[in-house]
PDB file of N, CA and C in Angstrom:
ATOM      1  N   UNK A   1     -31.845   2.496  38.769  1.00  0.00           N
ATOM      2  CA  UNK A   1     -30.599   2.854  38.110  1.00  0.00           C
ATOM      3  C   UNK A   1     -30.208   1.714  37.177  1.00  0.00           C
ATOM      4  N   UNK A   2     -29.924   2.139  36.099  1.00  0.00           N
ATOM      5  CA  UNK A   2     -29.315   0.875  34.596  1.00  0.00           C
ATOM      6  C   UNK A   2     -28.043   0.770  35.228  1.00  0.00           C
ATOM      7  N   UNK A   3     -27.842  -0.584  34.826  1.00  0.00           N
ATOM      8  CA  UNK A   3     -26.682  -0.882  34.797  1.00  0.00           C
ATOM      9  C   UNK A   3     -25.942  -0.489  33.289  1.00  0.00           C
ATOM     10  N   UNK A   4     -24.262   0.332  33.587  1.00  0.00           N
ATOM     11  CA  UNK A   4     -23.835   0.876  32.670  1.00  0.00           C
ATOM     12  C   UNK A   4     -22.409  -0.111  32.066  1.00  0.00           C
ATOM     13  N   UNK A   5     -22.059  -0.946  31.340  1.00  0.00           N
ATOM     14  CA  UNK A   5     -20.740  -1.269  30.933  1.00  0.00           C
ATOM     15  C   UNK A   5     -19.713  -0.498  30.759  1.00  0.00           C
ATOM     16  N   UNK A   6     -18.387  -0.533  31.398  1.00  0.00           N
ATOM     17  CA  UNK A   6     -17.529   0.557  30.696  1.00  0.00           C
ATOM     18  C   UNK A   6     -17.401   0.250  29.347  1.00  0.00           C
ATOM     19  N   UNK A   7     -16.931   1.358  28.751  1.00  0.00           N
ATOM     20  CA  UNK A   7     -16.468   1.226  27.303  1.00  0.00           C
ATOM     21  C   UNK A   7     -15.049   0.318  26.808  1.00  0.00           C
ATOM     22  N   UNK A   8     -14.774  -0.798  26.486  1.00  0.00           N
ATOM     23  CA  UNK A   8     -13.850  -1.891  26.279  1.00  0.00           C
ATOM     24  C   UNK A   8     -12.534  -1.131  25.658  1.00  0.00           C
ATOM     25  N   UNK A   9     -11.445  -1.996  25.825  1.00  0.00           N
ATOM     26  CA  UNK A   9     -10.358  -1.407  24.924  1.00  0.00           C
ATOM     27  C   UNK A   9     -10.631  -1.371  23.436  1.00  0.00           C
ATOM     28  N   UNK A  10     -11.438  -2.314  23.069  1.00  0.00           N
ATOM     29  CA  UNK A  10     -11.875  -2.555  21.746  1.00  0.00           C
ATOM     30  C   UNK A  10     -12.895  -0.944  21.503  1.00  0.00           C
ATOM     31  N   UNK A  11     -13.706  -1.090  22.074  1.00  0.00           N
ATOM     32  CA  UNK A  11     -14.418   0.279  21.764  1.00  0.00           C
ATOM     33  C   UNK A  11     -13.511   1.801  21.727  1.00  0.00           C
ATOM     34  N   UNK A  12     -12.826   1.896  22.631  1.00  0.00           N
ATOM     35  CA  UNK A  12     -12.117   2.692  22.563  1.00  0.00           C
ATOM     36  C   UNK A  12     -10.741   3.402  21.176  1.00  0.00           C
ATOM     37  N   UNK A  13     -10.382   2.107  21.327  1.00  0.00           N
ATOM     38  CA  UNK A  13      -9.166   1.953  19.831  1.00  0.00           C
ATOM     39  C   UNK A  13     -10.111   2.164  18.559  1.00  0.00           C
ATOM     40  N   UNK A  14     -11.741   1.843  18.240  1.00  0.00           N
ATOM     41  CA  UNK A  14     -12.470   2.399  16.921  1.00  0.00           C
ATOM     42  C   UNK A  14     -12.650   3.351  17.516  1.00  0.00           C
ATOM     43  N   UNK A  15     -12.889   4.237  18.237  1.00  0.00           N
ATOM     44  CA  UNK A  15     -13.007   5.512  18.521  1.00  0.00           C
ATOM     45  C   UNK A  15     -12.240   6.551  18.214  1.00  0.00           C
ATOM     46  N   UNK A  16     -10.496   6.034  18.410  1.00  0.00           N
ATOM     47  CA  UNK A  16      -9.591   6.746  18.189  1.00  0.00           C
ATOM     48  C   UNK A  16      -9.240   6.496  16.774  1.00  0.00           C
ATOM     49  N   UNK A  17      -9.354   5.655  15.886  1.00  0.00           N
ATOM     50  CA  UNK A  17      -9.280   5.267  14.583  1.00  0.00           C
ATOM     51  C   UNK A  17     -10.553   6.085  13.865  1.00  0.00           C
ATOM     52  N   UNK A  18     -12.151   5.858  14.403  1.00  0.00           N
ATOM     53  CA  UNK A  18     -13.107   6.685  13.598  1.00  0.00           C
ATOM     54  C   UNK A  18     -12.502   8.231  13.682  1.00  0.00           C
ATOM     55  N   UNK A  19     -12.302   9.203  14.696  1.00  0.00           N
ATOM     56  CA  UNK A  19     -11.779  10.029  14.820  1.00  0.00           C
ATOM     57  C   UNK A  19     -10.193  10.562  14.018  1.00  0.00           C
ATOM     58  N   UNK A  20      -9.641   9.786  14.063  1.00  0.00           N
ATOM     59  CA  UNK A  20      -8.704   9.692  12.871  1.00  0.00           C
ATOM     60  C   UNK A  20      -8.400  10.047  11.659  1.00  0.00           C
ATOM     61  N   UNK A  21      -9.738   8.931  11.237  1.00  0.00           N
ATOM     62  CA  UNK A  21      -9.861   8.963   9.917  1.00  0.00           C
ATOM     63  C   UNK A  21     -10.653  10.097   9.473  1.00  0.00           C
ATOM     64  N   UNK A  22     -11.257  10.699  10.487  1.00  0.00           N
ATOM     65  CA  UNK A  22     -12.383  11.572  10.224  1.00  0.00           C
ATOM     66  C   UNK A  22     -11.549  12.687   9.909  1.00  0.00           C
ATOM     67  N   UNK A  23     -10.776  13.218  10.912  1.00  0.00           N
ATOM     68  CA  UNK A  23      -9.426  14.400  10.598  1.00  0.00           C
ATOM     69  C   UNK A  23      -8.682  14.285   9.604  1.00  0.00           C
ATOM     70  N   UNK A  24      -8.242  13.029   8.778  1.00  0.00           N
ATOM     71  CA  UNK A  24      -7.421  12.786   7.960  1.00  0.00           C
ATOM     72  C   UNK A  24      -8.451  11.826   6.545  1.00  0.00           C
ATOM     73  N   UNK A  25      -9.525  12.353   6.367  1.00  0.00           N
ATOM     74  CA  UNK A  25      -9.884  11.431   5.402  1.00  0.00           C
ATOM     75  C   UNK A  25      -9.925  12.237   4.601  1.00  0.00           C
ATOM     76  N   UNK A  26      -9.962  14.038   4.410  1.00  0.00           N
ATOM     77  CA  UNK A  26      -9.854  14.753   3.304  1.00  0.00           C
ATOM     78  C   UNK A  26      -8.048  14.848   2.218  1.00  0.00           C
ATOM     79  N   UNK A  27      -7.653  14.853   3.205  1.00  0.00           N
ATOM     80  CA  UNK A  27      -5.754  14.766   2.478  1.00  0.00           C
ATOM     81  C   UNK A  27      -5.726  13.310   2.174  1.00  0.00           C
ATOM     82  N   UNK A  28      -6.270  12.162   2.567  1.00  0.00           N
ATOM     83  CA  UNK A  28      -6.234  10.605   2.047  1.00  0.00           C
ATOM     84  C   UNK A  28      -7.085  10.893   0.810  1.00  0.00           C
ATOM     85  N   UNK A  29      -8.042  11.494   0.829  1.00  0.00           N
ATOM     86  CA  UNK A  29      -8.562  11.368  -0.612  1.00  0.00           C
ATOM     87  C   UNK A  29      -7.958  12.336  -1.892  1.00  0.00           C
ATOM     88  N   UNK A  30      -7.183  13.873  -1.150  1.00  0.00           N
ATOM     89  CA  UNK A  30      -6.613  15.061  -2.155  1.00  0.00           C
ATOM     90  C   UNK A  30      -4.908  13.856  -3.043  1.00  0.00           C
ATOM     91  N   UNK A  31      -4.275  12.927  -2.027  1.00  0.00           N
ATOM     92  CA  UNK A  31      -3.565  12.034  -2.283  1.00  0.00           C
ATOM     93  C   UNK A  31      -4.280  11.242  -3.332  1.00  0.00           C
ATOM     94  N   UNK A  32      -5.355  10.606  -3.518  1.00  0.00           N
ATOM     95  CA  UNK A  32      -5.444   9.732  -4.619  1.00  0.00           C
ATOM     96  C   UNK A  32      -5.820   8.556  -4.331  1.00  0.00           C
ATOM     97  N   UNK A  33      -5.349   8.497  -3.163  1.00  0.00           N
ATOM     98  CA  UNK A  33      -5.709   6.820  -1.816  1.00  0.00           C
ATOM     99  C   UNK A  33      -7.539   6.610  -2.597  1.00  0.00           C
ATOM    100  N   UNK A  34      -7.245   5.299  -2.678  1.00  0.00           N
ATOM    101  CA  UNK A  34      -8.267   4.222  -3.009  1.00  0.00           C
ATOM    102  C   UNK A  34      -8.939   4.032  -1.624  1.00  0.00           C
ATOM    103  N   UNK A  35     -10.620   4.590  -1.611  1.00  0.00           N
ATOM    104  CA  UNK A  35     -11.322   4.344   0.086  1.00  0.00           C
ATOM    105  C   UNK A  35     -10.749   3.284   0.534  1.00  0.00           C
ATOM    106  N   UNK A  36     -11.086   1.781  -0.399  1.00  0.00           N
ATOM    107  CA  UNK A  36     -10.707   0.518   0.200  1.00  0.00           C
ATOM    108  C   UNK A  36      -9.537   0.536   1.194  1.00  0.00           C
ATOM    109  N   UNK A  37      -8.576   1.417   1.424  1.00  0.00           N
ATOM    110  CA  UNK A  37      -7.133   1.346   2.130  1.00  0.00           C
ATOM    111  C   UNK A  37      -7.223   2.151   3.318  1.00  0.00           C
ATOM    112  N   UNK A  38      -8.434   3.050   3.472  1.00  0.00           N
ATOM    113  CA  UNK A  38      -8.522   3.270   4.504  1.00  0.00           C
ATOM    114  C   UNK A  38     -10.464   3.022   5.499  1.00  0.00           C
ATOM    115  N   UNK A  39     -11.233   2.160   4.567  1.00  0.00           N
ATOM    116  CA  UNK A  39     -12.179   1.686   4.845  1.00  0.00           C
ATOM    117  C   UNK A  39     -12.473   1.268   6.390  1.00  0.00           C
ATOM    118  N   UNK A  40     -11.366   0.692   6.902  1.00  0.00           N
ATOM    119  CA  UNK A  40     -11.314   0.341   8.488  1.00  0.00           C
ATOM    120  C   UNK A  40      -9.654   0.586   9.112  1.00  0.00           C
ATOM    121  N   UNK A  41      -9.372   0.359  10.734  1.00  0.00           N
ATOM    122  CA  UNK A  41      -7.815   0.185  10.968  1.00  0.00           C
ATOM    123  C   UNK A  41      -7.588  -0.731  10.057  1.00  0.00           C
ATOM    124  N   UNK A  42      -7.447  -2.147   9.684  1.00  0.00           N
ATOM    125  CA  UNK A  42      -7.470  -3.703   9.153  1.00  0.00           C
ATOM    126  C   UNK A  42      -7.135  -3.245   8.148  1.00  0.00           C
ATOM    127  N   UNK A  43      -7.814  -2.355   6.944  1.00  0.00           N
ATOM    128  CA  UNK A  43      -7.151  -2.269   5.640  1.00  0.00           C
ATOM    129  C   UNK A  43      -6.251  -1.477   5.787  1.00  0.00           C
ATOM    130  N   UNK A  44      -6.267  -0.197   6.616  1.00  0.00           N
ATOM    131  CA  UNK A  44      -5.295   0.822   6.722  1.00  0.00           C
ATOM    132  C   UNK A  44      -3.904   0.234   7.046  1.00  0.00           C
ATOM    133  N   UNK A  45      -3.891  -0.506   8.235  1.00  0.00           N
ATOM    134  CA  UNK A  45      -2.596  -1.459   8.558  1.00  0.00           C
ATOM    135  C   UNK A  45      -1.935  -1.780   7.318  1.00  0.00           C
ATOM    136  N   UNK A  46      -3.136  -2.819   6.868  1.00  0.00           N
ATOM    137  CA  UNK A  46      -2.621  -3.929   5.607  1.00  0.00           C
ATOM    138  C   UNK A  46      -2.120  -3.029   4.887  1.00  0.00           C
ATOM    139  N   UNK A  47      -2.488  -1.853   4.458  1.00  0.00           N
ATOM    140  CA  UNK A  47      -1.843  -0.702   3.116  1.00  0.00           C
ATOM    141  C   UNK A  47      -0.430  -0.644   3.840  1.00  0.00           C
ATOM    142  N   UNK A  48      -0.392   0.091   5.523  1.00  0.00           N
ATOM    143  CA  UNK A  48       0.316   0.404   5.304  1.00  0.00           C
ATOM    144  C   UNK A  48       2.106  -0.287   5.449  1.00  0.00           C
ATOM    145  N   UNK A  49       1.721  -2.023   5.840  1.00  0.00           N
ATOM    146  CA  UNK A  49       2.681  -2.853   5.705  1.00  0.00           C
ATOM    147  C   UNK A  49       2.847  -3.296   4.133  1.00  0.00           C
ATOM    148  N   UNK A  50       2.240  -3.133   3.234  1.00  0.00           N
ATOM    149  CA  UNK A  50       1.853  -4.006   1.924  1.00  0.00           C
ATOM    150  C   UNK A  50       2.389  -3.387   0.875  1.00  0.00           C
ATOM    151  N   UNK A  51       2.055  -1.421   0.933  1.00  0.00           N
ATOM    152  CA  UNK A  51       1.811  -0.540  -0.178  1.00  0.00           C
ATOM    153  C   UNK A  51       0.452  -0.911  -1.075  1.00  0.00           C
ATOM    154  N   UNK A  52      -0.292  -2.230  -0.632  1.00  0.00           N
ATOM    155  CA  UNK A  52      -1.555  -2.359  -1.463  1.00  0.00           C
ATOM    156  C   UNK A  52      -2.391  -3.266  -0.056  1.00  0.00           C
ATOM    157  N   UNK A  53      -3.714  -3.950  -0.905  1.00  0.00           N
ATOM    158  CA  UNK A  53      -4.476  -4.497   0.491  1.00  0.00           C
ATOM    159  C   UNK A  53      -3.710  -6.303  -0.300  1.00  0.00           C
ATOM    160  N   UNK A  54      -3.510  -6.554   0.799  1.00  0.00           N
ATOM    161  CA  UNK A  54      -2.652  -7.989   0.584  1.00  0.00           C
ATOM    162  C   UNK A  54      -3.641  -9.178   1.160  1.00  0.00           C
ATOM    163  N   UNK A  55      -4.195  -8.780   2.799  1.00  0.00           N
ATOM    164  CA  UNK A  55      -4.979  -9.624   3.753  1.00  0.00           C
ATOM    165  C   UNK A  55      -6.597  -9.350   3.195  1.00  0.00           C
ATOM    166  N   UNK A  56      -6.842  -8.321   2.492  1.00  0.00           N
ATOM    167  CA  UNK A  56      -8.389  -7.699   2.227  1.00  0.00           C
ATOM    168  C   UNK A  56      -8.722  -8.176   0.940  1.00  0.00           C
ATOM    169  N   UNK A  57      -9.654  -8.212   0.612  1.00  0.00           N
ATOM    170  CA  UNK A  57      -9.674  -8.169  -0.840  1.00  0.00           C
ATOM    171  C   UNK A  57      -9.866  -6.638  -1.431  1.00  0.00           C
ATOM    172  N   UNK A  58      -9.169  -6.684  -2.774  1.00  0.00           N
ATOM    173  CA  UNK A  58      -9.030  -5.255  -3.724  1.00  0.00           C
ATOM    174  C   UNK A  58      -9.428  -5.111  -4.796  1.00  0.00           C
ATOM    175  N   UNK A  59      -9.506  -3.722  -5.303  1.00  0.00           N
ATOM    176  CA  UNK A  59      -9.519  -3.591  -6.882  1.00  0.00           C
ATOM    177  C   UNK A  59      -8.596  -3.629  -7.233  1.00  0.00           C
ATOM    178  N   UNK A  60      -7.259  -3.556  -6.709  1.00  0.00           N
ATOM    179  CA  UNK A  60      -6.115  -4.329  -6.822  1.00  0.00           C
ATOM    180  C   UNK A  60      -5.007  -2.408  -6.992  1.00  0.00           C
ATOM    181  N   UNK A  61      -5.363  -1.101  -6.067  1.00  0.00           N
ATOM    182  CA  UNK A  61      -4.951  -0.166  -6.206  1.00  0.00           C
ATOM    183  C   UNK A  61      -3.967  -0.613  -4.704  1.00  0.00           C
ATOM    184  N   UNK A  62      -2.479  -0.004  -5.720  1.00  0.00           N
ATOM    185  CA  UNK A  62      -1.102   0.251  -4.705  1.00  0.00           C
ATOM    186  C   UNK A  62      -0.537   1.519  -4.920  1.00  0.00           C
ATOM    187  N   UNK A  63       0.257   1.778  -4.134  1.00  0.00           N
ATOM    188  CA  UNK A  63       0.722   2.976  -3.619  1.00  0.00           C
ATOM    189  C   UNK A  63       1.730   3.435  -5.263  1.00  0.00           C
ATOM    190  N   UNK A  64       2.493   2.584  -5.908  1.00  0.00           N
ATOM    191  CA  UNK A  64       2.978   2.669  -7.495  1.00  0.00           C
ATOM    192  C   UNK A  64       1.842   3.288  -7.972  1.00  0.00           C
ATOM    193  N   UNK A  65       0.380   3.323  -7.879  1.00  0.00           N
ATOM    194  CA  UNK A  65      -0.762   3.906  -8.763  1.00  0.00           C
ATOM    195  C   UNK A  65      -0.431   5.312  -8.645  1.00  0.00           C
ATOM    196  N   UNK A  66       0.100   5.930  -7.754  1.00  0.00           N
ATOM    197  CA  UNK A  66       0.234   7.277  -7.431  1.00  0.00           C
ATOM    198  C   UNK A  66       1.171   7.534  -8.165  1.00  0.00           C
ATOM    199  N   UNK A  67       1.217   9.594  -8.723  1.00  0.00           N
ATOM    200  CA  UNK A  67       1.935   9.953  -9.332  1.00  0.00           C
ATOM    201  C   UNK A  67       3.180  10.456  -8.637  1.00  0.00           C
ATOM    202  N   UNK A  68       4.229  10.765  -8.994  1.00  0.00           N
ATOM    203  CA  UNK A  68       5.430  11.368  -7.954  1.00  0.00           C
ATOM    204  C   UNK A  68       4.598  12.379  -7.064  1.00  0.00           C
ATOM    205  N   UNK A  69       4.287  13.499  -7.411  1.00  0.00           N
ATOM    206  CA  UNK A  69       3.432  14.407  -6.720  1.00  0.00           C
ATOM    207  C   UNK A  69       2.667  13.959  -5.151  1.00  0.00           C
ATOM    208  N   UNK A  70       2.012  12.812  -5.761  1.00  0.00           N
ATOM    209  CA  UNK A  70       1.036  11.838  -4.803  1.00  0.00           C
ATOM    210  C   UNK A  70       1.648  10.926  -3.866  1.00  0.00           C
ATOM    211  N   UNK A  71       2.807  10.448  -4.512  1.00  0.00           N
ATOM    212  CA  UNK A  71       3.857   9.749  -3.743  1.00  0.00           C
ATOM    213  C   UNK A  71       4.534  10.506  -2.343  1.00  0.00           C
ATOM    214  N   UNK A  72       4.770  11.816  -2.706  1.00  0.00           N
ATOM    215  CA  UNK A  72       5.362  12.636  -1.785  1.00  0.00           C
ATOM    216  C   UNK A  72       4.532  12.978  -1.073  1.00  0.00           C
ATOM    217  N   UNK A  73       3.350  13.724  -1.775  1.00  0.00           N
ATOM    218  CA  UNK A  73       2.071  13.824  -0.392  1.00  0.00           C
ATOM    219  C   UNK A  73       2.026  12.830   0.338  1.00  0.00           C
ATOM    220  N   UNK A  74       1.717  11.739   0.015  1.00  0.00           N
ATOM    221  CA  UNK A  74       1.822  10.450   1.071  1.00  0.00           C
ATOM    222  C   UNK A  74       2.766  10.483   1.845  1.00  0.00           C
ATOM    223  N   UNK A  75       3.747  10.633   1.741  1.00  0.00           N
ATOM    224  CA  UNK A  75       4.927  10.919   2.420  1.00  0.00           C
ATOM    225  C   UNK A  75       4.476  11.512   3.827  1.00  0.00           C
ATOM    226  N   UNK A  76       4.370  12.992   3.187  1.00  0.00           N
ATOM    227  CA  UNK A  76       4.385  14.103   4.458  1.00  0.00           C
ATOM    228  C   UNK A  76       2.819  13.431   5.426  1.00  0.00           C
ATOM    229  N   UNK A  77       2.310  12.954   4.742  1.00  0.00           N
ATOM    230  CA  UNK A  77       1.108  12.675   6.112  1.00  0.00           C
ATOM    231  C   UNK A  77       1.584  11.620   6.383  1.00  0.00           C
ATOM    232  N   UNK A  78       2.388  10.434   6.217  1.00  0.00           N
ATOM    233  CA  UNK A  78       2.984   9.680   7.152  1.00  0.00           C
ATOM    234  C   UNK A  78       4.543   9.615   8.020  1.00  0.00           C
ATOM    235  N   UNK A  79       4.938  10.867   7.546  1.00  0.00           N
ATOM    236  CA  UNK A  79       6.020  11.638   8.214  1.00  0.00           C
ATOM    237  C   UNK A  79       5.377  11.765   9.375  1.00  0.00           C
ATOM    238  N   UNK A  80       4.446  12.981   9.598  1.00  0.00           N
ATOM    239  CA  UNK A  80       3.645  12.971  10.330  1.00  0.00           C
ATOM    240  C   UNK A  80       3.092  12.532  11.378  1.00  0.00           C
ATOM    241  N   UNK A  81       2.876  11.442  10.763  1.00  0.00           N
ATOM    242  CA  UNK A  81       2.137  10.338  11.674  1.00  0.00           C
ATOM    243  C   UNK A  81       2.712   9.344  12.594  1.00  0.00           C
ATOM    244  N   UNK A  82       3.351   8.909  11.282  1.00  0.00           N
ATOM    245  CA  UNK A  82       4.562   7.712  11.630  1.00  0.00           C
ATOM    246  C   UNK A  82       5.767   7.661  12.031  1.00  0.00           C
ATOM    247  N   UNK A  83       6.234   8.984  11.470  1.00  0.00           N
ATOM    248  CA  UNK A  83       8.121   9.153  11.456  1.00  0.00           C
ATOM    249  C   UNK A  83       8.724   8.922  13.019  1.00  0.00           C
ATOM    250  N   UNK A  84       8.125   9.466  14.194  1.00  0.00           N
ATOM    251  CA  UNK A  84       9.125   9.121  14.876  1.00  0.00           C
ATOM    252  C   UNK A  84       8.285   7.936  16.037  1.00  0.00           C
ATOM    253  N   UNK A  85       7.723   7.269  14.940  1.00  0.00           N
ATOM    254  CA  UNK A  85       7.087   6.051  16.002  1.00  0.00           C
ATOM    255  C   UNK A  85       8.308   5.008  16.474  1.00  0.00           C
ATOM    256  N   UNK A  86       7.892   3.858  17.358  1.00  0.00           N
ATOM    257  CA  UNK A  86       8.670   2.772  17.742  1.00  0.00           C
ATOM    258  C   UNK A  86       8.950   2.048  16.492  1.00  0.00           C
ATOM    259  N   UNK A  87       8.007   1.765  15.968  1.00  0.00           N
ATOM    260  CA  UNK A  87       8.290   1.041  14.468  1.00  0.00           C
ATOM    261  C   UNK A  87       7.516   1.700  13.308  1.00  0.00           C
ATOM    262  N   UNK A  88       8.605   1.908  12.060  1.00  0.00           N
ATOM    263  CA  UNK A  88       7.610   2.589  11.223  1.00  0.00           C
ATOM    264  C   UNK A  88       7.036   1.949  10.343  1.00  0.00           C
ATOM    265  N   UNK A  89       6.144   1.767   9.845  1.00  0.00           N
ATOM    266  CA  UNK A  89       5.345   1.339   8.632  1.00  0.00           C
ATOM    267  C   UNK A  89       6.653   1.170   7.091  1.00  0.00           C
ATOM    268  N   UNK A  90       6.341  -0.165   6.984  1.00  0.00           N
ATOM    269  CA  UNK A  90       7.274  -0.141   5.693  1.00  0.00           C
ATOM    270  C   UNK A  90       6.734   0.578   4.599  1.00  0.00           C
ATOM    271  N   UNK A  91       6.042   0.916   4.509  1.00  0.00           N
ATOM    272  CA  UNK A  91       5.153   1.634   3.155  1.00  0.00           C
ATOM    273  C   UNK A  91       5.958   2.941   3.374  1.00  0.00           C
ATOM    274  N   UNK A  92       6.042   3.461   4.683  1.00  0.00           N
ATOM    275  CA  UNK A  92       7.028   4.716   4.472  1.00  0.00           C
ATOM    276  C   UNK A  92       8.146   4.963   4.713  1.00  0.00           C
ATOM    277  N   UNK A  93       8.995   3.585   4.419  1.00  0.00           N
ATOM    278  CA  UNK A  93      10.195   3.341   4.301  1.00  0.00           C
ATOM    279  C   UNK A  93      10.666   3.158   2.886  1.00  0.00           C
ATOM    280  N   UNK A  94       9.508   2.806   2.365  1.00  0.00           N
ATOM    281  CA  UNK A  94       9.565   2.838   0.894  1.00  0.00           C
ATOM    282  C   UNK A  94       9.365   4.170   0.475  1.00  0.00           C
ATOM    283  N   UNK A  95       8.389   4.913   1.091  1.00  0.00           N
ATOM    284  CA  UNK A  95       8.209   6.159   0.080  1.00  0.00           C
ATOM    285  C   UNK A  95       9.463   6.776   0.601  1.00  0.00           C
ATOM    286  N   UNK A  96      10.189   6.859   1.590  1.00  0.00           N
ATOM    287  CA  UNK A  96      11.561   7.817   1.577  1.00  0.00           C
ATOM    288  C   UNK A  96      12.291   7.231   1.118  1.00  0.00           C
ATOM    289  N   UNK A  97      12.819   6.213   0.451  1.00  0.00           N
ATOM    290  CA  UNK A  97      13.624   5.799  -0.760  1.00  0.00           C
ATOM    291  C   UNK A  97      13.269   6.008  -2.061  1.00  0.00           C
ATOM    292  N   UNK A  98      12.006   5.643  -1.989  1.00  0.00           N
ATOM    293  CA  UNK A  98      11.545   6.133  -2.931  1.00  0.00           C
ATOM    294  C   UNK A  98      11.397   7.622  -4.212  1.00  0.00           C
ATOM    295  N   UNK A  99      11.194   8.665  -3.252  1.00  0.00           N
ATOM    296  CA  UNK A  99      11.144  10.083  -3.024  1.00  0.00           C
ATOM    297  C   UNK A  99      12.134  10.897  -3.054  1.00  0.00           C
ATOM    298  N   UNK A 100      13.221  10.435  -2.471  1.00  0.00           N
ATOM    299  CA  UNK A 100      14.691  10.348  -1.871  1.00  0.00           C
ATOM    300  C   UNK A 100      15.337  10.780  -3.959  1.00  0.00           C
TER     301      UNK A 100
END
């Protein structure tokens, strides 16, 4: 019999992030989102405290690149996501002022 490792918290959290992104990488791209911002969790975070990649390096695309249209889509998938978390992402504290 092999010896089996459980699967780490670390393994687990890219699991739920690959899966994620996998469900949500067609409306991140119909939005306009630059891959780089959602390439890993790490850039996704950074976008979504920043409105751009701040900690990553970039082609230098922020959430201003988007058109009103695109702005609001962004919105509703981090309504979504985010709206009634413990803490929300400033990026979509901006887009509901923004939008608003």
């Amino acid at each position: 019999m092999a010896f089996r490792q459980t699967n780490s918290g670390r393994d687990i959290v890219l699991k739920e992030w690959y899966a994620w992104i996998d469900q949500h990488r067609e409306k991140l791209v119909a939005v306009g989102l630059a891959p780089e911002v959602y390439l890993d969790q790490s850039h996704w975070n950074d976008f979504l405290e920043n409105g751009h990649l701040h900690w990553h390096a970039s082609s230098g695309f922020d959430f201003e690149s988007l058109s009103p249209v695109q702005l609001t889509e962004l919105r509703h998938i981090l309504e979504r996501e985010y709206g009634t978390a413990t803490r929300i992402p400033p990026l979509l504290n901006w887009l509901r002022i923004r939008c608003e």
